[in-house]
C-alpha atoms as a PDB file:
ATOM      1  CA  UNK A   1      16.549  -6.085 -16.144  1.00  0.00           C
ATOM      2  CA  UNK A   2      14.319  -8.805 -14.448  1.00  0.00           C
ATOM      3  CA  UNK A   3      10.613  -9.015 -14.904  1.00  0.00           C
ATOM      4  CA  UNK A   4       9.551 -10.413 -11.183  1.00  0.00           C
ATOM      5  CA  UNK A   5       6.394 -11.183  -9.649  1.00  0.00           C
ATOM      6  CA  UNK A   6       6.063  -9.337  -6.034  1.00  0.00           C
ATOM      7  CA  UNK A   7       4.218 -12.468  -4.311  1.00  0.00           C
ATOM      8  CA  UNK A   8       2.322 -10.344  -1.996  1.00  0.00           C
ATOM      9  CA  UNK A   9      -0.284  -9.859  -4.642  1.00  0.00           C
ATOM     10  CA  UNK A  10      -0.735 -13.708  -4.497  1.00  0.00           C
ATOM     11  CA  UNK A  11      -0.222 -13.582  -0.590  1.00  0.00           C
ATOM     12  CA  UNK A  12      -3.467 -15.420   0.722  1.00  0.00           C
ATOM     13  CA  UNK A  13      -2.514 -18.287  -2.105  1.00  0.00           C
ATOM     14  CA  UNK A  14       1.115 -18.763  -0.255  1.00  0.00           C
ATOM     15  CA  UNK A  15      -0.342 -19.280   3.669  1.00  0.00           C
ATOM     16  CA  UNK A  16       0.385 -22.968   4.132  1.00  0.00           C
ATOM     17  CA  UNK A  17       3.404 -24.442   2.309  1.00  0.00           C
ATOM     18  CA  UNK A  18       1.359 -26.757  -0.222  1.00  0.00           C
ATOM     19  CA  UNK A  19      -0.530 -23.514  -1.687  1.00  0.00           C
ATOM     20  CA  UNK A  20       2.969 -21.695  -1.824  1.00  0.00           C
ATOM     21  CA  UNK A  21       4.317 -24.271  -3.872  1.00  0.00           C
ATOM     22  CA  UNK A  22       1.339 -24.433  -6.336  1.00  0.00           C
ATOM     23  CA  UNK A  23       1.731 -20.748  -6.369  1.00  0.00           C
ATOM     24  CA  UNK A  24       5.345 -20.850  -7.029  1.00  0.00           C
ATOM     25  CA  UNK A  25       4.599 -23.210 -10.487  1.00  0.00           C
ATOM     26  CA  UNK A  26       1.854 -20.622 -11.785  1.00  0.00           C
ATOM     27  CA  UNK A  27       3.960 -17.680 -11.326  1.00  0.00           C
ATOM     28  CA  UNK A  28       6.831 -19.729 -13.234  1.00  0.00           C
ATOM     29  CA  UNK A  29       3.268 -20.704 -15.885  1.00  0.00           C
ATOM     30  CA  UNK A  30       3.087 -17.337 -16.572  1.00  0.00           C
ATOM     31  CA  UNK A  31       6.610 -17.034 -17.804  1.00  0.00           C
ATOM     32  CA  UNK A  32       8.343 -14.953 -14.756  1.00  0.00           C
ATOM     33  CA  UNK A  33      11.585 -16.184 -13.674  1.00  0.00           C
ATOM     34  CA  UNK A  34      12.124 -14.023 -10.816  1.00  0.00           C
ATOM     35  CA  UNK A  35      10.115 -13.194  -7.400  1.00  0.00           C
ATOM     36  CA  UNK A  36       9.825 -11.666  -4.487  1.00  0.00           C
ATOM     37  CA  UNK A  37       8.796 -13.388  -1.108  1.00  0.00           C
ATOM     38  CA  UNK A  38       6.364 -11.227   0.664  1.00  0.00           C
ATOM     39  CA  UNK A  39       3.654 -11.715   2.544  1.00  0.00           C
ATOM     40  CA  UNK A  40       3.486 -15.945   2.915  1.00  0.00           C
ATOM     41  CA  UNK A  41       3.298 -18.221   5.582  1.00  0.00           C
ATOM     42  CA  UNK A  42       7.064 -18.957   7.522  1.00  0.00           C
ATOM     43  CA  UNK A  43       9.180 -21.704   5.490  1.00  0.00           C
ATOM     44  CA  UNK A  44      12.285 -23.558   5.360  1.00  0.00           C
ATOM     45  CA  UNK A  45      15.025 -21.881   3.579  1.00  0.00           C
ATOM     46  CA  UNK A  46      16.263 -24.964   2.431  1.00  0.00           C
ATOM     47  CA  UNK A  47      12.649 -25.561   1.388  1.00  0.00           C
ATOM     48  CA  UNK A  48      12.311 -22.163  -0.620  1.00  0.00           C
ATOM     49  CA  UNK A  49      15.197 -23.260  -2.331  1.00  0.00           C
ATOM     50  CA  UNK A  50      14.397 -26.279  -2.812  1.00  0.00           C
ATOM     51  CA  UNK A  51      11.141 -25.221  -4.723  1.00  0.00           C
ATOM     52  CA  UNK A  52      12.393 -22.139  -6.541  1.00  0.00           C
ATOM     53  CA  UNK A  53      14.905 -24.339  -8.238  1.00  0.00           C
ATOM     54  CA  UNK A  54      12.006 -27.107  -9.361  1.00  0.00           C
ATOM     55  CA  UNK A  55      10.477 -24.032 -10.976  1.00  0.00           C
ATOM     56  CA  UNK A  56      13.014 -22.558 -12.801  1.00  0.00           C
ATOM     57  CA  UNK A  57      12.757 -19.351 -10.297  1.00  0.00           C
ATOM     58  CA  UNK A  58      15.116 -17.121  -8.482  1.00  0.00           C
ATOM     59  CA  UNK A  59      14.251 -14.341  -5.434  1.00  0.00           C
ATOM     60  CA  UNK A  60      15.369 -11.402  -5.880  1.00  0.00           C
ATOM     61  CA  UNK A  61      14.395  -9.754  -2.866  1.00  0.00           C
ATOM     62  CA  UNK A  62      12.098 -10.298   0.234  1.00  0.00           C
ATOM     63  CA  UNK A  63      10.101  -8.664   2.940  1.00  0.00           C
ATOM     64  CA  UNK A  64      10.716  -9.026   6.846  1.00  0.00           C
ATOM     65  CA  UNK A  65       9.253  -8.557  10.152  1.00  0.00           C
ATOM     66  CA  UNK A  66      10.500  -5.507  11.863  1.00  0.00           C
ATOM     67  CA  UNK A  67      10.897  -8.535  14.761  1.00  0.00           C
ATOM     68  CA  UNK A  68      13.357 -10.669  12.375  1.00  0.00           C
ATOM     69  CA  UNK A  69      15.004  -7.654  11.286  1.00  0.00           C
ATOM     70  CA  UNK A  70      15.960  -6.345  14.688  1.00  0.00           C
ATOM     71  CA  UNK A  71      16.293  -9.672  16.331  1.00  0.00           C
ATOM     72  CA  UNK A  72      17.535 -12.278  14.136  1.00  0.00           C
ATOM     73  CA  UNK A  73      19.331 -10.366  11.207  1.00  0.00           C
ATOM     74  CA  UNK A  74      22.491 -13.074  11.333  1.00  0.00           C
ATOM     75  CA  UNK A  75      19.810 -16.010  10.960  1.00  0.00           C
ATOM     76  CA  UNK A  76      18.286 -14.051   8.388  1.00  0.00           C
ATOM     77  CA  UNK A  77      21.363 -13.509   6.666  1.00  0.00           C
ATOM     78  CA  UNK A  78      21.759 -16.893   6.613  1.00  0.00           C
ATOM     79  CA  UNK A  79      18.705 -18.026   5.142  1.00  0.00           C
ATOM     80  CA  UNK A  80      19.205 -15.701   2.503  1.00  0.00           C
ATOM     81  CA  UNK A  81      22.535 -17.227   1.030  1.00  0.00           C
ATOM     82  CA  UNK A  82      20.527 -20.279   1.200  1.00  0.00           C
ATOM     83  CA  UNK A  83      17.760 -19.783  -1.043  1.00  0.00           C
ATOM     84  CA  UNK A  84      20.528 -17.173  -3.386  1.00  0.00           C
ATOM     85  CA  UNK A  85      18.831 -13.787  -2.770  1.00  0.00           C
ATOM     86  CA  UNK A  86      20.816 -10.754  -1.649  1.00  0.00           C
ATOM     87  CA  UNK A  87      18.574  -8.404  -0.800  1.00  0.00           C
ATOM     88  CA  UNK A  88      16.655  -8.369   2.504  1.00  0.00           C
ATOM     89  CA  UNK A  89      13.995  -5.948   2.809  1.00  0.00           C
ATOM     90  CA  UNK A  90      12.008  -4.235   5.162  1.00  0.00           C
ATOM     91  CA  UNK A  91       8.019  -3.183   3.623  1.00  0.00           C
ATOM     92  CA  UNK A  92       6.228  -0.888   6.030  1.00  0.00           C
ATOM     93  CA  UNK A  93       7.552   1.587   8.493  1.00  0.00           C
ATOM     94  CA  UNK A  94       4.273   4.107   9.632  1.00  0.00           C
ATOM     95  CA  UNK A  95       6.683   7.160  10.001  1.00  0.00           C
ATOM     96  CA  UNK A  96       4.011   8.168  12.753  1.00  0.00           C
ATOM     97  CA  UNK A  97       5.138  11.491  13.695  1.00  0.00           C
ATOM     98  CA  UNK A  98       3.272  12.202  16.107  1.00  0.00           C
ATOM     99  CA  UNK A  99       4.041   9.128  18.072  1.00  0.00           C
ATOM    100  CA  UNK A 100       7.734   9.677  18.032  1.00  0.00           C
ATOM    101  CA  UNK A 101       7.694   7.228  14.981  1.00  0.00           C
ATOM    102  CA  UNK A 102      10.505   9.746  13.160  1.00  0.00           C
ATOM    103  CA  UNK A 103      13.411   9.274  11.142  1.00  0.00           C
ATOM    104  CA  UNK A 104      15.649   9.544  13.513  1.00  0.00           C
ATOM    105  CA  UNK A 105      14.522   6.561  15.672  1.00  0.00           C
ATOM    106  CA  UNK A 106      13.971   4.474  12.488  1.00  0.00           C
ATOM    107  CA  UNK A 107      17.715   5.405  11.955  1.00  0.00           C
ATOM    108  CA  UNK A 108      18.618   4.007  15.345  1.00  0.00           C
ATOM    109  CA  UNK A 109      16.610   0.938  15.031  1.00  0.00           C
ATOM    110  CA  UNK A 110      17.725   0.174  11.436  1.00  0.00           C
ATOM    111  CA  UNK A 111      21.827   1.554  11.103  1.00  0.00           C
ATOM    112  CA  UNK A 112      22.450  -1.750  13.216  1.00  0.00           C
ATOM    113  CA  UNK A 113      20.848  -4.339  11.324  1.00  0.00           C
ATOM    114  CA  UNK A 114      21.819  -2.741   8.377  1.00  0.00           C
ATOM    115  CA  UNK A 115      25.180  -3.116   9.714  1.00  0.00           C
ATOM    116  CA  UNK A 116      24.639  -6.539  10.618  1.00  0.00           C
ATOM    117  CA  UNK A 117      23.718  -8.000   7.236  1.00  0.00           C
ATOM    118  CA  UNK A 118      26.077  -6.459   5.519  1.00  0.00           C
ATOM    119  CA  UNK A 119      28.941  -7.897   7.449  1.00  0.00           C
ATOM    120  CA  UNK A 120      26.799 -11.282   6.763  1.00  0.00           C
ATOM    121  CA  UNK A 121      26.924 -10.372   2.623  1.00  0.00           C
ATOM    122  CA  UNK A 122      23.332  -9.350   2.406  1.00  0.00           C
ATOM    123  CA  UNK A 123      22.052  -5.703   1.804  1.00  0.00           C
ATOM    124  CA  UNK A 124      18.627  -4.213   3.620  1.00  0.00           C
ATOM    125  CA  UNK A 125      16.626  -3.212   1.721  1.00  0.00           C
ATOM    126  CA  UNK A 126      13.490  -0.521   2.377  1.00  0.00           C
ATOM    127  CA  UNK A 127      10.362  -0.475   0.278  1.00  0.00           C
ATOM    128  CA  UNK A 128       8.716   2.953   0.459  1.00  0.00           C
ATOM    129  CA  UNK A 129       5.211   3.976   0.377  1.00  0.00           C
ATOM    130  CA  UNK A 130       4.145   7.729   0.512  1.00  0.00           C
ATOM    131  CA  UNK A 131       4.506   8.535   3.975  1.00  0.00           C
ATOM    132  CA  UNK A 132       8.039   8.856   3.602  1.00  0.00           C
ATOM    133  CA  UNK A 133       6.819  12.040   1.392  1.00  0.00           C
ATOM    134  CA  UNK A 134       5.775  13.931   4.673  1.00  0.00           C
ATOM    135  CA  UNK A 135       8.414  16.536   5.527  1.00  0.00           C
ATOM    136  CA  UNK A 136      10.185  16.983   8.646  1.00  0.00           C
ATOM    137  CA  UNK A 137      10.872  20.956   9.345  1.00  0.00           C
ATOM    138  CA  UNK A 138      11.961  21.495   5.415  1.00  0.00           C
ATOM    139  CA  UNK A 139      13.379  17.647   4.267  1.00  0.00           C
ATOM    140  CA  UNK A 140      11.137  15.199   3.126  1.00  0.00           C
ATOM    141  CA  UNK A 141      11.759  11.693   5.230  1.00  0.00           C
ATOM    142  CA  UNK A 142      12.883  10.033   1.822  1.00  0.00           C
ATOM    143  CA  UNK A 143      15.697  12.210   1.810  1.00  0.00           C
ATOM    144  CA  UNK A 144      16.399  12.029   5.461  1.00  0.00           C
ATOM    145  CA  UNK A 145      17.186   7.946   5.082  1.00  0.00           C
ATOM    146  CA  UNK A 146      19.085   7.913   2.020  1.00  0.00           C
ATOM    147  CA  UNK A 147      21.489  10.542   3.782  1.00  0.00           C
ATOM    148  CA  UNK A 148      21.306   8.802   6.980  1.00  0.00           C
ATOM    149  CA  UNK A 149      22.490   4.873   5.308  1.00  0.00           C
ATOM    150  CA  UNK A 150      25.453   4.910   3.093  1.00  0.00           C
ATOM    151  CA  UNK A 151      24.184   3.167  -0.554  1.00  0.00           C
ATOM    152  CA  UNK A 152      26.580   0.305   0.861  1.00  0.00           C
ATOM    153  CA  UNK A 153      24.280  -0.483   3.968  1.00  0.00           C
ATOM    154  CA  UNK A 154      20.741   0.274   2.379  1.00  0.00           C
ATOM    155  CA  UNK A 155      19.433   0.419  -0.468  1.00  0.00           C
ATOM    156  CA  UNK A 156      15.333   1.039  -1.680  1.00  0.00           C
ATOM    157  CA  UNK A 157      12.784  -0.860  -3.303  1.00  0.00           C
ATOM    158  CA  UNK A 158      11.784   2.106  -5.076  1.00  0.00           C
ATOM    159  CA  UNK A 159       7.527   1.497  -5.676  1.00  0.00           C
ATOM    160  CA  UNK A 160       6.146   3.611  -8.709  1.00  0.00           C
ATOM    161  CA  UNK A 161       2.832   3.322  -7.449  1.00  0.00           C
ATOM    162  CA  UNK A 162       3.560   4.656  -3.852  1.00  0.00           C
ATOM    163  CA  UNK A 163       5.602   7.662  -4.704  1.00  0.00           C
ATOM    164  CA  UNK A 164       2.801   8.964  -7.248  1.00  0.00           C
ATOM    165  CA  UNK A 165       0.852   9.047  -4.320  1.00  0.00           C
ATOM    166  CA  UNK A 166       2.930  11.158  -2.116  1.00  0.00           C
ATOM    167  CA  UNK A 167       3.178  13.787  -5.114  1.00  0.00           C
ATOM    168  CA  UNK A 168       6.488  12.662  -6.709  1.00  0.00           C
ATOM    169  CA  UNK A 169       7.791  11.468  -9.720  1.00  0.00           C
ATOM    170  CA  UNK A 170       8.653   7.921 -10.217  1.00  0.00           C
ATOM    171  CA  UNK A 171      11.181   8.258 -12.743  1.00  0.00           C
ATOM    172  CA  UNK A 172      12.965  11.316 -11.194  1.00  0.00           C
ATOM    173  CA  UNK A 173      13.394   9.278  -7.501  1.00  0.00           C
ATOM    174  CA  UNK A 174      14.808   6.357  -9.512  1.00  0.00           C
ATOM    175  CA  UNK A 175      16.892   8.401 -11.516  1.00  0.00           C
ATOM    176  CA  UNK A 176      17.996  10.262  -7.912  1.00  0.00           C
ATOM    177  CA  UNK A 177      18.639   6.659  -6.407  1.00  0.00           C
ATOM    178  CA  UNK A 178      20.857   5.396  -9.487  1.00  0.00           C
ATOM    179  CA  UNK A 179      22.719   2.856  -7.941  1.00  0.00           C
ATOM    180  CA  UNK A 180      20.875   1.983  -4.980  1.00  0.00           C
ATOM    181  CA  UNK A 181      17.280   1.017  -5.933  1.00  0.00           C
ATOM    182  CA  UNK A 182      18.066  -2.920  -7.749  1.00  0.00           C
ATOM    183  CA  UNK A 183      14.814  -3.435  -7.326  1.00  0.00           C
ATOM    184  CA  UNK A 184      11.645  -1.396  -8.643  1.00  0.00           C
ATOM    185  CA  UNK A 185       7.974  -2.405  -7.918  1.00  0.00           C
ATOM    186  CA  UNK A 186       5.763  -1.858 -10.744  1.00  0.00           C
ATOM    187  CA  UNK A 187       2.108  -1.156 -10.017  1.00  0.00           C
ATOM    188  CA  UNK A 188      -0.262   0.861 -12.246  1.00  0.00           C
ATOM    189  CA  UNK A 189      -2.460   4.122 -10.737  1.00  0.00           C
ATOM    190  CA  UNK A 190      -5.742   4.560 -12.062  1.00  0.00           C
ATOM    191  CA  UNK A 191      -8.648   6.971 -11.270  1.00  0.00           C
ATOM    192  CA  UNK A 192      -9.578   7.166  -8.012  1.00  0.00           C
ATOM    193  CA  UNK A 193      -6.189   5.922  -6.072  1.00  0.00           C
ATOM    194  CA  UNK A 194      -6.752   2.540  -6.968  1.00  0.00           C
ATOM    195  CA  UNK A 195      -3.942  -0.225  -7.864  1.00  0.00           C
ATOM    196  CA  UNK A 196      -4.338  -1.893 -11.856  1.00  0.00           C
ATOM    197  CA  UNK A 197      -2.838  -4.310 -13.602  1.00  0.00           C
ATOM    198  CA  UNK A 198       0.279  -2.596 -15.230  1.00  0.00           C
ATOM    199  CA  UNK A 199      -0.297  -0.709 -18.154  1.00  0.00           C
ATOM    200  CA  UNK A 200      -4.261  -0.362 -17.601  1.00  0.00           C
ATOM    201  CA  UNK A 201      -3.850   2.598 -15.522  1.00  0.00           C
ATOM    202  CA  UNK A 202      -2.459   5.616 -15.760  1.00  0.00           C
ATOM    203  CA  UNK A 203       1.086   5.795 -15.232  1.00  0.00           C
ATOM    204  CA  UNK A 204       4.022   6.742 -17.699  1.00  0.00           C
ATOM    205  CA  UNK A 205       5.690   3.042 -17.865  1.00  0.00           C
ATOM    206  CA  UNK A 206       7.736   4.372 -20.510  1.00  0.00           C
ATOM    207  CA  UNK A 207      10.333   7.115 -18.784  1.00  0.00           C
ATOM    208  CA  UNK A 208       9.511   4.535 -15.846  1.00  0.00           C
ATOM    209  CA  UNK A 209      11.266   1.297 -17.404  1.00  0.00           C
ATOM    210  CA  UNK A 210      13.644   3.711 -18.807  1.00  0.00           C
ATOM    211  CA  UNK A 211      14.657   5.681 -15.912  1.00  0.00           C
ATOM    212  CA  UNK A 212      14.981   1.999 -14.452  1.00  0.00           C
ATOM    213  CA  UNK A 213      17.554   0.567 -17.080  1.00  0.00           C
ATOM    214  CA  UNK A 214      19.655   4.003 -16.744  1.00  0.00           C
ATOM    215  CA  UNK A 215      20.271   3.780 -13.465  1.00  0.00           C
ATOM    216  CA  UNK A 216      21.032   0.547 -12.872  1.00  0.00           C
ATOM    217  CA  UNK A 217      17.676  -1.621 -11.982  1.00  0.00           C
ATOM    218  CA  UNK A 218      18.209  -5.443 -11.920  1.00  0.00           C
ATOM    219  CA  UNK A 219      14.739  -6.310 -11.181  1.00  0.00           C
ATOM    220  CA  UNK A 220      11.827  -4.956 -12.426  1.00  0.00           C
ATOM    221  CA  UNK A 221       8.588  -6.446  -9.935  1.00  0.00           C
ATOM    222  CA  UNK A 222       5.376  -6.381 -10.860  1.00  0.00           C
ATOM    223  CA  UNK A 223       2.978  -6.109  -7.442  1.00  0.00           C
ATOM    224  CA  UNK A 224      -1.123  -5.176  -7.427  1.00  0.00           C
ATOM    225  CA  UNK A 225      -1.785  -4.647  -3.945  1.00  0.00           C
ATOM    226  CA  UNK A 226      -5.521  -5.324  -4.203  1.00  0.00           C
ATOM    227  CA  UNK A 227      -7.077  -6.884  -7.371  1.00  0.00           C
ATOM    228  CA  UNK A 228     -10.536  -5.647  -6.467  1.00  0.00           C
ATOM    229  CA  UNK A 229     -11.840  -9.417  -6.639  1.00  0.00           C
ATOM    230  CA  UNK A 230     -10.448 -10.309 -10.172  1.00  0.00           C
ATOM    231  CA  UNK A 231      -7.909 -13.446 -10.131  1.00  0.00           C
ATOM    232  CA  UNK A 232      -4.836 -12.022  -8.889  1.00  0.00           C
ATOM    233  CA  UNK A 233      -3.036 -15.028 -11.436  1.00  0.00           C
ATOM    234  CA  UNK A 234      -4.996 -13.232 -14.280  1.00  0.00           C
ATOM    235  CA  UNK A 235      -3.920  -9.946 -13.436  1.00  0.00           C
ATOM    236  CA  UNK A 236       0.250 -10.896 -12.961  1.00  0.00           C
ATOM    237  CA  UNK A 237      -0.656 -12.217 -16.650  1.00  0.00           C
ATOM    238  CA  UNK A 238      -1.957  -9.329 -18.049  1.00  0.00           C
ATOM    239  CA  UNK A 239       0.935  -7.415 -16.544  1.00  0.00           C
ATOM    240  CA  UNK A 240       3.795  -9.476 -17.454  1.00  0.00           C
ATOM    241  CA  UNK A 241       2.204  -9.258 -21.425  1.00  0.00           C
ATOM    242  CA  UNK A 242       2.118  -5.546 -21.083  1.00  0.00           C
ATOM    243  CA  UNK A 243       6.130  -5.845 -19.806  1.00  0.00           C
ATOM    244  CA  UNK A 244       6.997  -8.423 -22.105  1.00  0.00           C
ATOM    245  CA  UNK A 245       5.467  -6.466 -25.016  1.00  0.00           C
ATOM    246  CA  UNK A 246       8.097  -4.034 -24.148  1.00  0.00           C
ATOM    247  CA  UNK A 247      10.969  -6.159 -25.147  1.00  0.00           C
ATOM    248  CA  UNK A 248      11.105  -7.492 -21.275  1.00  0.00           C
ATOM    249  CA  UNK A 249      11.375 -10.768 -20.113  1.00  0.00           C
END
């Protein structure tokens, strides 16, 4: 497995291109060789490739509009074989219930571009938070999707962080999606529902990273979503020691 820096913790240092690149060379400083583009200003593919290969980088996975998704999936497709990443994700769905934001119309919005990137040879991808822990009559919404997509057309960006907050178990849902998470965000929990650099909190990295290499992880991507005002640089540091400490690089 990967260590990766999840970019989005560096978003508002990746708004215009010339701060992306800089960003893209102290990620690489640090000593990750892998990322994921999330949150930044639009670019070039031929640019993002362009700059990950000055740096040493690759992208692993990234995060989309809803808009792109549904719209432009074949263009999307196609910026993704430029740049070499496989995986295109979706981050966010509000599984608003009461709205008529349910599983079923995410199904009906998503089966198709699912569909449509994997005739293109790229995989959607969808990054959970803890809503999809709400249940619908008896089935929790997590379950729902991974019935609903075949492992071939979706896959998850499981996120440690997010599932300890809708009352599961990190290591048991990436154990349950052997095969179809490649990509795990890392994020520590501490006191209060707030993010921390990894291994400063309060989660069990341990059956975590293992539970990862078991089933099948490639990618292993460290994200805080809010650093509380501390350098967000200084805090994918600390995290990738912690990691690296581990015996991963």
């Amino acid at each position: 497995m990967k260590i990766g820096a999840q970019l989005y913790t560096v978003r508002e240092h990746t708004q215009t291109l010339g701060d992306f690149s800089e960003t893209l060379k102290r990620v690489a400083d640090i000593g990750y060789k892998t990322v994921q583009v999330s949150g930044s200003c639009a670019f070039p593919a031929e640019w993002l490739k362009g700059e990950l290969e000055k740096n040493g980088l690759e992208c692993a996975v990234t995060h989309n509009s809803a808009e792109r998704l549904i719209n432009e999936a074949e263009k999307l497709a196609e910026e993704h074989k430029i740049f070499g990443c496989k995986y295109c994700g979706l981050g966010w769905n509000a599984f608003d219930l009461d709205k008529g934001d349910t599983p079923e119309a995410f199904i009906e919005k998503y089966l198709p571009v699912a569909k449509r990137l994997s005739a293109d040879g790229v995989k959607f991808m969808y990054h959970n938070h803890d809503q999809e822990f709400k249940k619908v009559g008896r089935r929790l919404i997590f379950d729902i999707l991974a019935e609903a997509f075949s492992p071939e057309l979706m896959g998850f960006i499981v996120d440690a962080f997010w599932i300890q907050a809708g009352g599961g178990d990190p290591a048991a849902w990436i154990r349950k999606f052997a095969g179809r998470a490649p990509c795990i965000h890392l994020k520590d929990f501490a006191y209060g529902r707030r993010f921390a650099v990894i291994g400063e909190g309060n989660m069990n990295f341990d059956s975590i990273i293992n539970a990862a290499a078991d089933s099948g992880a490639e990618y292993l991507l460290v994200e805080q979503d809010d650093c509380y005002g501390e350098d967000p640089f200084e805090c994918l540091k600390r995290s990738f020691e912690y990691l690296k400490a581990k015996g991963l690089e």
